[in-house]
C-alpha atoms as a PDB file:
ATOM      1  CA  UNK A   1     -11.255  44.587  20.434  1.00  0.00           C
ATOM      2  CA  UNK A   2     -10.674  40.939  20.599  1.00  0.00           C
ATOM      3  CA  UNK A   3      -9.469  39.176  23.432  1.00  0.00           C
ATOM      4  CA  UNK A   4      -5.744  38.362  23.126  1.00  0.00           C
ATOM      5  CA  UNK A   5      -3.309  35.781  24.893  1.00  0.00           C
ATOM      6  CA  UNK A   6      -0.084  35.910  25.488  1.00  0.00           C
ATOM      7  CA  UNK A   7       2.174  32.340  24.411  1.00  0.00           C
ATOM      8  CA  UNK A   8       5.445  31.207  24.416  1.00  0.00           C
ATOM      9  CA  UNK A   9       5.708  28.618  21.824  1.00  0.00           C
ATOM     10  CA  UNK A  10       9.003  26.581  20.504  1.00  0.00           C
ATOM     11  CA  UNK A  11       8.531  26.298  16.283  1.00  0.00           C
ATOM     12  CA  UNK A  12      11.050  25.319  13.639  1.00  0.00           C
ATOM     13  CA  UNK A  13      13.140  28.336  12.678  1.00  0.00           C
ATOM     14  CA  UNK A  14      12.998  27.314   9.218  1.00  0.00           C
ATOM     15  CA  UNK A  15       9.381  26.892   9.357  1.00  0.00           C
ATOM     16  CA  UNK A  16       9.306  29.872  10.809  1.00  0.00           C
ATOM     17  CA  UNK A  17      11.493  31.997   8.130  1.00  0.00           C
ATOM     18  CA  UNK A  18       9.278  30.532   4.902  1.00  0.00           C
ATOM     19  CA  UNK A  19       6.216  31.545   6.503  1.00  0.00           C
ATOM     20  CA  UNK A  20       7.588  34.626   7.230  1.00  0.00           C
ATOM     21  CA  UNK A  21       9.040  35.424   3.794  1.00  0.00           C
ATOM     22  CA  UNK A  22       5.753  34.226   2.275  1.00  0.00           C
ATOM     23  CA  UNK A  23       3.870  37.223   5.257  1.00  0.00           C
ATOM     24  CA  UNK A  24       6.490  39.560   4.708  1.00  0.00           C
ATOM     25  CA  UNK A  25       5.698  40.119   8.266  1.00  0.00           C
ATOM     26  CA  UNK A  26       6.456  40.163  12.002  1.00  0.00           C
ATOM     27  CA  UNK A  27       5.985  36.559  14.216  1.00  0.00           C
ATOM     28  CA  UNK A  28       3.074  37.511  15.669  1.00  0.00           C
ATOM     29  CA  UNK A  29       0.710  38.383  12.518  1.00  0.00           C
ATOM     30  CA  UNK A  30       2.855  35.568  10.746  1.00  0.00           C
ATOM     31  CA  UNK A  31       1.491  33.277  13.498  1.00  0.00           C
ATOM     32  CA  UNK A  32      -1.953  34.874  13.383  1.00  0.00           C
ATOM     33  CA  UNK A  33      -2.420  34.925   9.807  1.00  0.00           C
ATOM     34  CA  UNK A  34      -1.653  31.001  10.007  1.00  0.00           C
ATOM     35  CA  UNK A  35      -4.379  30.587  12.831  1.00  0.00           C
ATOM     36  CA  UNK A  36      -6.776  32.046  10.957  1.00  0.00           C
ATOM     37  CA  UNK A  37      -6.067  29.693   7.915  1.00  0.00           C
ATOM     38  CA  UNK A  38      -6.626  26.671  10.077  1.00  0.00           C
ATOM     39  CA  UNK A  39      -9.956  27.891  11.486  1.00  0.00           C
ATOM     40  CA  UNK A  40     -11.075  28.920   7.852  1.00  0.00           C
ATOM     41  CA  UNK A  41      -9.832  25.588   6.706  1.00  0.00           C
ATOM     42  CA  UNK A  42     -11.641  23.995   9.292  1.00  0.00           C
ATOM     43  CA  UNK A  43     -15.071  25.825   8.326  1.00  0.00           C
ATOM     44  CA  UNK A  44     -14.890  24.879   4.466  1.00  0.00           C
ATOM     45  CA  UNK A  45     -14.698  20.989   5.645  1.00  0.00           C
ATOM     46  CA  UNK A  46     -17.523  21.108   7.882  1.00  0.00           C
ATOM     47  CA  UNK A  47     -19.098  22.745   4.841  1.00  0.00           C
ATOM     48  CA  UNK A  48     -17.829  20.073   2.466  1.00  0.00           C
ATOM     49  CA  UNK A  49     -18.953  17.488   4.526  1.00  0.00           C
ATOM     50  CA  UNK A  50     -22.228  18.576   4.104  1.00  0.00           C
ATOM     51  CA  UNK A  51     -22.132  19.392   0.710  1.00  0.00           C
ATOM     52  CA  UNK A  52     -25.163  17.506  -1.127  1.00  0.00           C
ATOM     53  CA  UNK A  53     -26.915  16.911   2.259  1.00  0.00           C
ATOM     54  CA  UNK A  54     -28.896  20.399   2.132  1.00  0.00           C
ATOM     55  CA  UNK A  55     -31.939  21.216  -0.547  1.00  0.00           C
ATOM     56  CA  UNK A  56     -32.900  24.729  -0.825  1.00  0.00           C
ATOM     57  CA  UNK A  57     -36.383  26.270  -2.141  1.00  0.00           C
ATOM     58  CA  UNK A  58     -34.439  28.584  -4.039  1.00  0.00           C
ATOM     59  CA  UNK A  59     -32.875  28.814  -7.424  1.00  0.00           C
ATOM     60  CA  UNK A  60     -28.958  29.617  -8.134  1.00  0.00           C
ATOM     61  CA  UNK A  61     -31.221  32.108 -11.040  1.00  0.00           C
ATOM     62  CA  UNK A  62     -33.262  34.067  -8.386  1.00  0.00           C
ATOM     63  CA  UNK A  63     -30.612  34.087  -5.947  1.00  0.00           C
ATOM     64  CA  UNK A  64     -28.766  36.347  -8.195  1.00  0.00           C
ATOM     65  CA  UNK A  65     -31.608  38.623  -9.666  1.00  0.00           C
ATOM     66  CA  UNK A  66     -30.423  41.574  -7.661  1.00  0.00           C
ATOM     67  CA  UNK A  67     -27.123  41.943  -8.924  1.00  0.00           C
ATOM     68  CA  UNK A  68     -25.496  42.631 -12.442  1.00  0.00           C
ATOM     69  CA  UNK A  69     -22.569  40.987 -13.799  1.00  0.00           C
ATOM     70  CA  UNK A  70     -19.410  41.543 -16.123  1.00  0.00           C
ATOM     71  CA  UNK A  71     -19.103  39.749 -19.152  1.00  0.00           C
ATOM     72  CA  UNK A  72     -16.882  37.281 -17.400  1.00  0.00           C
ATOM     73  CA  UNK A  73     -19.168  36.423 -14.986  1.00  0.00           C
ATOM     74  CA  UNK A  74     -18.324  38.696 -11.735  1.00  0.00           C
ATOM     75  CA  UNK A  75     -20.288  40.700  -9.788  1.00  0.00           C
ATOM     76  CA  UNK A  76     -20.217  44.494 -10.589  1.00  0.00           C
ATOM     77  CA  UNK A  77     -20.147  46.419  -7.140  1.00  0.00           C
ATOM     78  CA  UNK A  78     -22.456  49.294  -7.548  1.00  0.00           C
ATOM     79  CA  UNK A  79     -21.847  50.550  -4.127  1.00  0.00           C
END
């Protein structure tokens, strides 16, 4: 289980009631849902900043050899 912490923390009761409505949940996994988004949101910059920076030894082809795909393009899950 992941380590939690208890906070008190003063936010904008409006603030608080869109991101609720948006949830459709409690505070807590309101609050934790928007955590995560920043720490995601921080990951895809670091990855943005480094977009063009990296070459691979591998094709965008042969990366997807092993898999089949829809006639729109999407992955079929065969498992």
């Amino acid at each position: 289980m992941t380590k939690m912490r208890k906070i008190t923390a003063f936010v904008p009761t409006d603030l608080l009631e869109v991101a609720q409505d948006y949830t459709g949940a409690g505070v807590t996994e309101t609050l934790r849902i928007a955590l995560e988004k920043l720490a995601h949101q921080r990951f895809y910059d670091r990855m943005r900043e480094m977009r063009g920076k990296m070459k691979f030894d591998i094709s965008l082809d042969e990366l997807r050899k092993d898999r089949e795909f829809d006639e729109r393009g999407n992955v079929i899950d065969r498992g």
